[in-house]
Structure formats: structure tokens, C-alpha cells
Protein backbone atom coordinates (compact mmCIF):
# COMPACT_ATOMS: atom_id res chain seq x y z
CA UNK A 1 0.00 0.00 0.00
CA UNK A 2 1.12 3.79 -0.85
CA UNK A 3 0.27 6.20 1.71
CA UNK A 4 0.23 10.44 0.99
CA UNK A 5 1.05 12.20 4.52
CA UNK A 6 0.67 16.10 3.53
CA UNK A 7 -0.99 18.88 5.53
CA UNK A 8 -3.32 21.68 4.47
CA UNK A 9 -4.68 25.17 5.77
CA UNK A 10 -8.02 25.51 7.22
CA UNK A 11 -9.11 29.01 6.34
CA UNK A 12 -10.95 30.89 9.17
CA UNK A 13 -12.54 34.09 9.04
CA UNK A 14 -13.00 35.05 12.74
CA UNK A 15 -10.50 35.57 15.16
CA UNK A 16 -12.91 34.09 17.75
CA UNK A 17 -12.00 30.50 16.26
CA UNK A 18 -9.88 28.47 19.32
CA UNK A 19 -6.73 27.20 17.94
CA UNK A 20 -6.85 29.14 14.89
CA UNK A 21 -3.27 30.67 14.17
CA UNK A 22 -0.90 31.87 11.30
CA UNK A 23 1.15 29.83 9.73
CA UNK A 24 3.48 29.52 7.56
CA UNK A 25 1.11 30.71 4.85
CA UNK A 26 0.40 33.98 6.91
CA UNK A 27 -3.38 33.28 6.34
CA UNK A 28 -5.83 32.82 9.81
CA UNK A 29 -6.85 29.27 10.34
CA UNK A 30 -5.97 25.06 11.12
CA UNK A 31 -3.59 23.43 10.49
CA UNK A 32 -4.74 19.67 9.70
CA UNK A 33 -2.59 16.65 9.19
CA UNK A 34 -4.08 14.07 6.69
CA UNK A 35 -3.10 10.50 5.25
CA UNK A 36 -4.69 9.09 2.00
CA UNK A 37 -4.40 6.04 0.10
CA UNK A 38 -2.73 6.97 -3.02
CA UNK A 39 -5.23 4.74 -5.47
CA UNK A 40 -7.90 5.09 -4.27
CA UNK A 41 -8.13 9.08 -2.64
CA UNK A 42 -9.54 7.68 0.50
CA UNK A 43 -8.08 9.61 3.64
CA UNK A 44 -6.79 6.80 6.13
CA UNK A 45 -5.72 9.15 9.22
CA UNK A 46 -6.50 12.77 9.78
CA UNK A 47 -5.88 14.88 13.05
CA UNK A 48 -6.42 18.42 13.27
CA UNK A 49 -3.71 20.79 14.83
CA UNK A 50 -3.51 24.64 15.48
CA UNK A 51 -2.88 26.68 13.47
CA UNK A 52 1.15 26.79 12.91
CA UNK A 53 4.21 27.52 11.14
CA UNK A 54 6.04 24.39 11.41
CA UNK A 55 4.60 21.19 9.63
CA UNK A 56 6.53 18.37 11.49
CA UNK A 57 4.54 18.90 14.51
CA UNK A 58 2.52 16.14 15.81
CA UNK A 59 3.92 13.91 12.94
CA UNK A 60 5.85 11.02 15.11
CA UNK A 61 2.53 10.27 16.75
CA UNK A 62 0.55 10.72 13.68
CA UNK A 63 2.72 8.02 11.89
CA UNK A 64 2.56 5.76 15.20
CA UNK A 65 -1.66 5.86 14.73
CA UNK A 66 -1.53 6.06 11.35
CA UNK A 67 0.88 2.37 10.55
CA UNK A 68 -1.10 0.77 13.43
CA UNK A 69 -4.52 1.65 12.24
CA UNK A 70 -3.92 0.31 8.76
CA UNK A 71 -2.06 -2.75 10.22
CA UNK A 72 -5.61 -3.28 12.35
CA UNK A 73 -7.49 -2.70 9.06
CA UNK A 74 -5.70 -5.79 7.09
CA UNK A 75 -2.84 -4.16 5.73
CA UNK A 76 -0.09 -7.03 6.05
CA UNK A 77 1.90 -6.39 2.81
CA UNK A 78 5.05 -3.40 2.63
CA UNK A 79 4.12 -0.06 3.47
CA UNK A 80 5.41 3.09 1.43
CA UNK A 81 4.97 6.14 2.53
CA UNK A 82 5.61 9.81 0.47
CA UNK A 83 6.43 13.05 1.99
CA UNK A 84 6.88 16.52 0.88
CA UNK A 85 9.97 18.69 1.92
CA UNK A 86 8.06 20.16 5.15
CA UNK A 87 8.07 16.95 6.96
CA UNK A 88 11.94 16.07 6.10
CA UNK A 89 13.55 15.29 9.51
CA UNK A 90 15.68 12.53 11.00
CA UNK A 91 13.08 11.48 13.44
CA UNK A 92 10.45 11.39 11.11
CA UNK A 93 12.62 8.65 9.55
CA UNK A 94 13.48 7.14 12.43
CA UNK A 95 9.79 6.04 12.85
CA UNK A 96 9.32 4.74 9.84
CA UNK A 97 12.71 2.54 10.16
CA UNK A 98 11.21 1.51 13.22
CA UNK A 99 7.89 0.62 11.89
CA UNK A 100 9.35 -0.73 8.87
CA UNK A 101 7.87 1.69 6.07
CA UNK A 102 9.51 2.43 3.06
CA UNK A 103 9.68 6.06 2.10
CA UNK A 104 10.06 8.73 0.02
CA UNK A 105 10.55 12.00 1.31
CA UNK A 106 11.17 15.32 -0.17
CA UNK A 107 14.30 17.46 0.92
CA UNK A 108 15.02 21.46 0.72
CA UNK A 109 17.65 22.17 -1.98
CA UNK A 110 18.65 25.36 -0.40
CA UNK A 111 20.12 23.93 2.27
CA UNK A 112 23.86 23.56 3.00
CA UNK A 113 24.26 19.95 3.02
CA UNK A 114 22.16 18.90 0.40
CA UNK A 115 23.08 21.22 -1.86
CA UNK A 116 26.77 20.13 -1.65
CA UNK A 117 25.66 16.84 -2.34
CA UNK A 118 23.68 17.82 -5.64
CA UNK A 119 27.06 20.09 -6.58
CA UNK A 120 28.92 17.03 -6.38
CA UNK A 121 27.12 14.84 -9.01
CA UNK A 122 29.21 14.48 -12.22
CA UNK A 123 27.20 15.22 -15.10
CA UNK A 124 28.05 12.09 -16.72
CA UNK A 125 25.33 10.54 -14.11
CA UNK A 126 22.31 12.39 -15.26
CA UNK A 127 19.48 10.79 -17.16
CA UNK A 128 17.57 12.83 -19.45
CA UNK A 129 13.48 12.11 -18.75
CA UNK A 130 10.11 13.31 -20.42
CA UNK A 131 9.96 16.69 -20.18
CA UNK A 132 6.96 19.38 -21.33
CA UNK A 133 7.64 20.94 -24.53
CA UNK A 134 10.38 23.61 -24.52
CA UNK A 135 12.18 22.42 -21.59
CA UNK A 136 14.27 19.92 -20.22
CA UNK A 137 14.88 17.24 -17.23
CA UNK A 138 16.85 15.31 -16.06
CA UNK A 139 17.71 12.69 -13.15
CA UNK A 140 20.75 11.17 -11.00
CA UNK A 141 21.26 9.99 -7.42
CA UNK A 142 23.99 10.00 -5.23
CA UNK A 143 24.74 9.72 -1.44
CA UNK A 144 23.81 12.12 1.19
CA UNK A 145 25.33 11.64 4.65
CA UNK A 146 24.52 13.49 8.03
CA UNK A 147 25.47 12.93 11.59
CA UNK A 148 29.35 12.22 12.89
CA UNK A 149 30.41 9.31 14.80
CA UNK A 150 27.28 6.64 16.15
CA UNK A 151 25.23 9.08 14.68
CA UNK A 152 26.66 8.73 11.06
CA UNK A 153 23.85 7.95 8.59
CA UNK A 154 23.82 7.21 4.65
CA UNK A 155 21.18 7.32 2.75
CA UNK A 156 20.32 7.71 -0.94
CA UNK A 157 19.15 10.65 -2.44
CA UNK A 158 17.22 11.05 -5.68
CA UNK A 159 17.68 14.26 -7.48
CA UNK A 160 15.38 15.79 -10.78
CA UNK A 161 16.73 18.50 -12.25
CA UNK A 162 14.75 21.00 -14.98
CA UNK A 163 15.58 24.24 -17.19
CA UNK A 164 13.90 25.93 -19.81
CA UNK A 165 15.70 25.57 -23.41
CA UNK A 166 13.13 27.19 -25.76
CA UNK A 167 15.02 30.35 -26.84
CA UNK A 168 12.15 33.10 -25.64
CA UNK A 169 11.42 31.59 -22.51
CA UNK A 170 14.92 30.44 -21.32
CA UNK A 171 15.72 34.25 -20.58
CA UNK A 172 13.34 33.90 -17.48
CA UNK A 173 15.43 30.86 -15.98
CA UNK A 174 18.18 30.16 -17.91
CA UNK A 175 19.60 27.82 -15.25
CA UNK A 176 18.99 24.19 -13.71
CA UNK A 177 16.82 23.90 -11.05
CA UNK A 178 17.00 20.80 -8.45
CA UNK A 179 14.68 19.30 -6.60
CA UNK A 180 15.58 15.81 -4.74
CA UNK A 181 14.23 13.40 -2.22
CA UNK A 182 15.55 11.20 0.06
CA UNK A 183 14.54 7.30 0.11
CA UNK A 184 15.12 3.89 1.57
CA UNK A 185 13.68 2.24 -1.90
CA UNK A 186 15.62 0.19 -3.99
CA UNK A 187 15.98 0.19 -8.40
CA UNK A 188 15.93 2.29 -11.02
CA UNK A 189 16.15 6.08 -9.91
CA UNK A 190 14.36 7.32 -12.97
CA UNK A 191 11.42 4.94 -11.91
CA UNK A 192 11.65 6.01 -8.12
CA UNK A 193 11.19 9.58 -9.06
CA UNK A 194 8.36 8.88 -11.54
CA UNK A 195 6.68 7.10 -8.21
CA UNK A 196 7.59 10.00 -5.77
CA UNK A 197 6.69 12.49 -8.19
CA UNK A 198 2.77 10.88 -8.12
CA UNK A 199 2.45 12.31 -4.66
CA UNK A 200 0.96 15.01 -5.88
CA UNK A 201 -2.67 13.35 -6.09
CA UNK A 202 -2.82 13.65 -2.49
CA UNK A 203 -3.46 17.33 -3.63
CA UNK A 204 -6.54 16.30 -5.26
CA UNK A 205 -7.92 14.58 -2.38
CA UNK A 206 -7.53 17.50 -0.30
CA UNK A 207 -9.28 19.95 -2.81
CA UNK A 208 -12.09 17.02 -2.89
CA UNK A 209 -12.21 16.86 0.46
CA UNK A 210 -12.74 20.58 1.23
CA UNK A 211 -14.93 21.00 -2.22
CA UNK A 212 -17.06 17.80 -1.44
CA UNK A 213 -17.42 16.68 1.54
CA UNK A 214 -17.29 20.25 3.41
CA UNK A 215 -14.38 20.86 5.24
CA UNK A 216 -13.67 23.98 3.63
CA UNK A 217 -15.45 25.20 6.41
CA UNK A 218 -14.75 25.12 10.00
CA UNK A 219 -17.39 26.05 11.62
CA UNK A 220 -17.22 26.01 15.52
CA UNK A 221 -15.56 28.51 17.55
CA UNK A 222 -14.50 25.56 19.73
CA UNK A 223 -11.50 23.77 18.77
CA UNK A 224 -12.81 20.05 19.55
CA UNK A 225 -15.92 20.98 17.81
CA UNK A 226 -13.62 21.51 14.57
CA UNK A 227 -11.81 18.64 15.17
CA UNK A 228 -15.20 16.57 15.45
CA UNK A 229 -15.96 17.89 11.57
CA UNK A 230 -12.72 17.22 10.06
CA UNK A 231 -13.86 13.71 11.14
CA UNK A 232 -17.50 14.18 9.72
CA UNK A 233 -15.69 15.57 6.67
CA UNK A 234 -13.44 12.63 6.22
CA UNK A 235 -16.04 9.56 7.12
CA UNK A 236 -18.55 11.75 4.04
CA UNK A 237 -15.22 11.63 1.89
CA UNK A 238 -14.88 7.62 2.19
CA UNK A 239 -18.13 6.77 2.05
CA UNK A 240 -18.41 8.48 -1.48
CA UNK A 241 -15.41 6.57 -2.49
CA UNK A 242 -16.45 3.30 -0.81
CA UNK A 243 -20.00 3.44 -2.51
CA UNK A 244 -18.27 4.42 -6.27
CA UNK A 245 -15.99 0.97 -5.45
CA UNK A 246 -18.34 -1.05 -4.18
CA UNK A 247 -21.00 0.09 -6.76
CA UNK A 248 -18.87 -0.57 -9.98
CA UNK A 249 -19.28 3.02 -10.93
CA UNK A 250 -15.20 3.75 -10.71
CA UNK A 251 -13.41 3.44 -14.00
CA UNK A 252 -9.98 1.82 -13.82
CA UNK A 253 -7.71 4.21 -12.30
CA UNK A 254 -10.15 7.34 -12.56
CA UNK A 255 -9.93 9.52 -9.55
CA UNK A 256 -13.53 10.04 -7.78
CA UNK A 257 -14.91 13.16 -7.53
CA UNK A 258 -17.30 14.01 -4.62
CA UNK A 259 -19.21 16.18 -7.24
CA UNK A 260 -19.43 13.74 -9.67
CA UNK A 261 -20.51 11.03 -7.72
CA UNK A 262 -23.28 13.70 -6.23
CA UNK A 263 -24.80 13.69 -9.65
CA UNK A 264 -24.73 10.39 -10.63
CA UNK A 265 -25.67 8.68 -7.81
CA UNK A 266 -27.31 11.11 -5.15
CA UNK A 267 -28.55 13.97 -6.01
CA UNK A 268 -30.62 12.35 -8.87
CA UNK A 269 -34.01 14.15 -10.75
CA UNK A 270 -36.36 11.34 -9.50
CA UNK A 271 -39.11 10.98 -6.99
CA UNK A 272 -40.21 8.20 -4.84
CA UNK A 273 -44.22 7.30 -5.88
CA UNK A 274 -46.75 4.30 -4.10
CA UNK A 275 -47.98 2.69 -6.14
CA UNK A 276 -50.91 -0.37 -4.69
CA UNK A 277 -48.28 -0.43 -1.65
CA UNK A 278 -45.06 -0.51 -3.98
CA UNK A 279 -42.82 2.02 -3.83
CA UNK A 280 -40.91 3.07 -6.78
CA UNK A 281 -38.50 5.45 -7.89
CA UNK A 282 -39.25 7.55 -10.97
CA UNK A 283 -36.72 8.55 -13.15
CA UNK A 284 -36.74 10.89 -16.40
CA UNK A 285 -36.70 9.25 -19.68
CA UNK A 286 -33.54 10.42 -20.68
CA UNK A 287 -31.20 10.85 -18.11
CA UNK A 288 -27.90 10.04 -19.20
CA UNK A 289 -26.73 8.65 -15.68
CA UNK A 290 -29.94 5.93 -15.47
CA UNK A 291 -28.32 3.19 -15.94
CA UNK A 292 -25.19 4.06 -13.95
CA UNK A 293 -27.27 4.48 -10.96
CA UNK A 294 -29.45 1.24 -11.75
CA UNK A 295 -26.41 -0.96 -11.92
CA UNK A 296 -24.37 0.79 -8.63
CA UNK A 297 -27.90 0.02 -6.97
CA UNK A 298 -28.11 -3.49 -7.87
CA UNK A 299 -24.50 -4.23 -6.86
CA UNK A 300 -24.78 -2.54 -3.75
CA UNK A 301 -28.01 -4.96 -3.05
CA UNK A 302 -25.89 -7.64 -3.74
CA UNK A 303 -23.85 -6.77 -0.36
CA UNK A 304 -26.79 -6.82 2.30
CA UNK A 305 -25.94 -10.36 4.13
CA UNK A 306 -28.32 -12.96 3.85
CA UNK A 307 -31.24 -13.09 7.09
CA UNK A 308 -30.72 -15.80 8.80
């Protein structure tokens, strides 16, 4: 399984919202810490937290909950985990080491150490990759070591590179920029990057989330009271995706959309009608999601256990 840890901002309005703080972001509001299942956009762990500047806090325990409530779920086979560059830390990987959970996990570029790692790459090791029109990437690795003495650590480090080359556009960044991870997995870089690089769905789950299922507000003045929605807002979130599964309605690897499902399962144009002590469910002649809805009913039937 491939796990998405990433946090978000709760936009508040009020300063008479308990917890609410700036962050990072400078805007007014929460802070919430969220885990979601990379294929399938459902959110496996979320906690809310103050509003703050620093996005590591909280995240030891949230891993701790979040491995052992997966584990409880069924979840035998390797776990892999993908960060962004806001939760890079040594502890943070010291928990997963201890839990045994792969990892991917972005890194700042700006900083001294890594960046004397990337310097030292010889340009012989990079790969060029797909790249949008008019520009250009590429990829290598190398080693990136911290700590002195016991506390000596190695660990691989993944780096993409990119640059604009089309003549009228290069002018604006003529030079490479870098952008690297750090990770316990093993093959092909090029392939590990391509992998890390897909965390960015957990993106779209958020915008779902706060688009479809209504945490995009946060309503309560109380901070418990907030936290109490974010789980409201999560448990609407799965149970969208759960019914689209379970249904048949989800197309191979499509993402589902709250909205989408809304309209084609939901908030239908029909109208229940008795008829000689039958009820039935009227739909129009033409609507284009009828038989969408018929079959996602009938297979959901299917799962009501047997009476005994």
C-alpha cells in the first residue's frame, strides 16, 4: 500500500475560532494533518492541529496511529509512505525505520548539506526524462550523509533537475533547477522519481475533500468541535469513495470526484411514488446517468448479508 502524509490550511474568518493561528502561509486558520491512500483518494488518518508555522509537529505520533490503524485494518503487505519537503527530519525517519515503512521523502535544496551533495554529481550521471515541450529534465542519485560518529547515517538521495531551453522563454530561468528526495527504496532512480513524483494526487484529495465533503469550512468557535468535523468531513469523503468501489461506478484508475458522484448517484431528478403499496423510484426518460445508478444500486443490493 502507498500512503500520501501532507498537511493543508483551514481558512478561518473570525478571530474568535480556538486554535486558529498563522502559519506559515500567513493566512488565519488550522492546520490539519491528513493521510490518503494513493489509489484510491480515501483519507486513512487525519488529526487536526492549530494553526502553525512548522509542519513536522505532531507527525511522530501521527505516523505511530496512522501504521497501526492500517495494520488493524488488514494491511499485512510493505508499506510506502511519500512526503513533501516540510516533513523532512531525522526522526520522522526514524519512525518509519522503526515501523518498517519504506519512504520517500522530499528534501530542501537550499540547504547547506544537500546542496553540496547535488554540486557534487558528475554530469556524466544524469538521465535525461520526459519533459513538457520547450524544456528539459533530467535525473541522478547520489549519497547524502549526516550525523558524525554513532550518529553517522547514509542514505540515498534522488535528485530531478529541470531548465527551460526554448530560446524566448529560457531568458526567465536560464539555469537548472533541483529538486531531490531522500529514500530507503531500492531500483531504477528514474522509476523512483516517476513514483515519488505521483504524490501530488494527495493534492486532489484534499481539494475534494474541502470542495465535497465540506471541510472547507470550520465552523465552531471551539476547537474540539472543529476537530469533530474534520472527522464528519473525512467519514462523508470515504463513504463516497467506498459506494463508487463497491458500486462498480469507478473506472480503472479514474480519480472520484465528490461532485461527480453527487450527480450520478445522489442527487438524482427522481421521486419516490406508491404505487398499490409498492414504492418506486421515478426517473426521467432520458437521463444520461440511469443506468449508472441502476447498476451501482443493484450491486450494492448484492452486499446486504443474507437473514438468517
Amino acid at each position: 500500500m502507498v500512503i500520501d502524509v501532507d498537511s493543508t490550511i483551514c481558512e478561518v474568518a473570525g478571530k474568535a475560532k480556538g486554535g486558529a493561528g498563522y502559519g506559515y502561509t500567513k493566512v488565519l486558520g488550522y492546520h490539519p494533518i491528513l493521510a490518503t491512500r494513493a489509489d484510491t483518494g480515501e483519507v486513512l488518518h487525519a488529526r487536526m492541529r492549530k494553526g502553525q508555522a512548522n509542519t513536522q509537529r505532531g507527525a511522530r505520533r501521527f505516523i505511530d496511529e496512522l501504521v497501526a490503524r492500517v495494520r488493524r485494518a488488514g494491511a499485512t503487505g510493505e508499506l510506502t509512505m511519500r512526503f513533501d519537503a516540510g516533513f523532512w527530519s531525522n526522526d520522522t525517519i526514524k519512525v518509519l525505520n522503526r515501523h518498517q515503512v519504506r519512504y520517500t521523502m522530499a528534501v530542501r535544496c537550499g540547504t547547506k548539506g544537500i546542496a553540496a551533495a547535488i554540486a557534487a554529481i558528475d554530469e556524466t550521471a544524469w538521465v535525461d526524462i520526459d519533459y513538457t515541450l520547450g524544456g528539459q529534465a533530467q535525473v541522478a542519485e547520489c549519497a547524502y550523509t549526516t550525523g558524525t560518529g554513532k550518529h553517522r547515517v547514509t542514505r540515498r538521495l534522488i535528485v530531478r533537475r529541470t531548465r527551460l531551453i526554448e530560446t524566448a522563454q529560457q531568458r526567465l530561468w536560464p539555469d537548472w533547477r533541483h529538486h531531490a528526495f531522500l529514500t530507503d527504496l531500492t531500483g531504477d532512480a528514474v522509476e523512483i522519481d516517476r513514483f515519488h513524483r505521483h504524490h501530488a494526487v494527495v493534492e486532489l484529495t484534499i481539494r475534494d475533500l474541502k470542495e465535497g465533503a465540506g471541510l472547507e469550512h470550520v465552523p465552531s468557535g471551539n476547537f474540539h468541535a472543529n476537530s469533530a468535523w474534520l472527522q464528519t468531513a473525512v467519514l462523508a469523503h470515504n463513504l463516497i469513495r467506498w459506494t463508487a468501489h463497491l458500486g462498480g461506478v469507478r473506472v480503472g484508475d479514474e480519480l472520484t470526484v465528490a461532485r461527480t458522484m453527487r450527480t450520478r448517484l445522489a442527487a438524482i431528478p427522481g421521486r419516490l411514488v406508491n404505487r398499490a403499496g409498492r414504492t418506486i423510484l421515478r426517473l426521467p426518460t432520458r437521463w444520461p446517468w440511469a443506468d449508472t445508478f441502476t447498476t451501482a444500486l443493484d450491486t450494492l443490493r448484492l452486499l446486504r448479508p443474507a437473514p438468517a
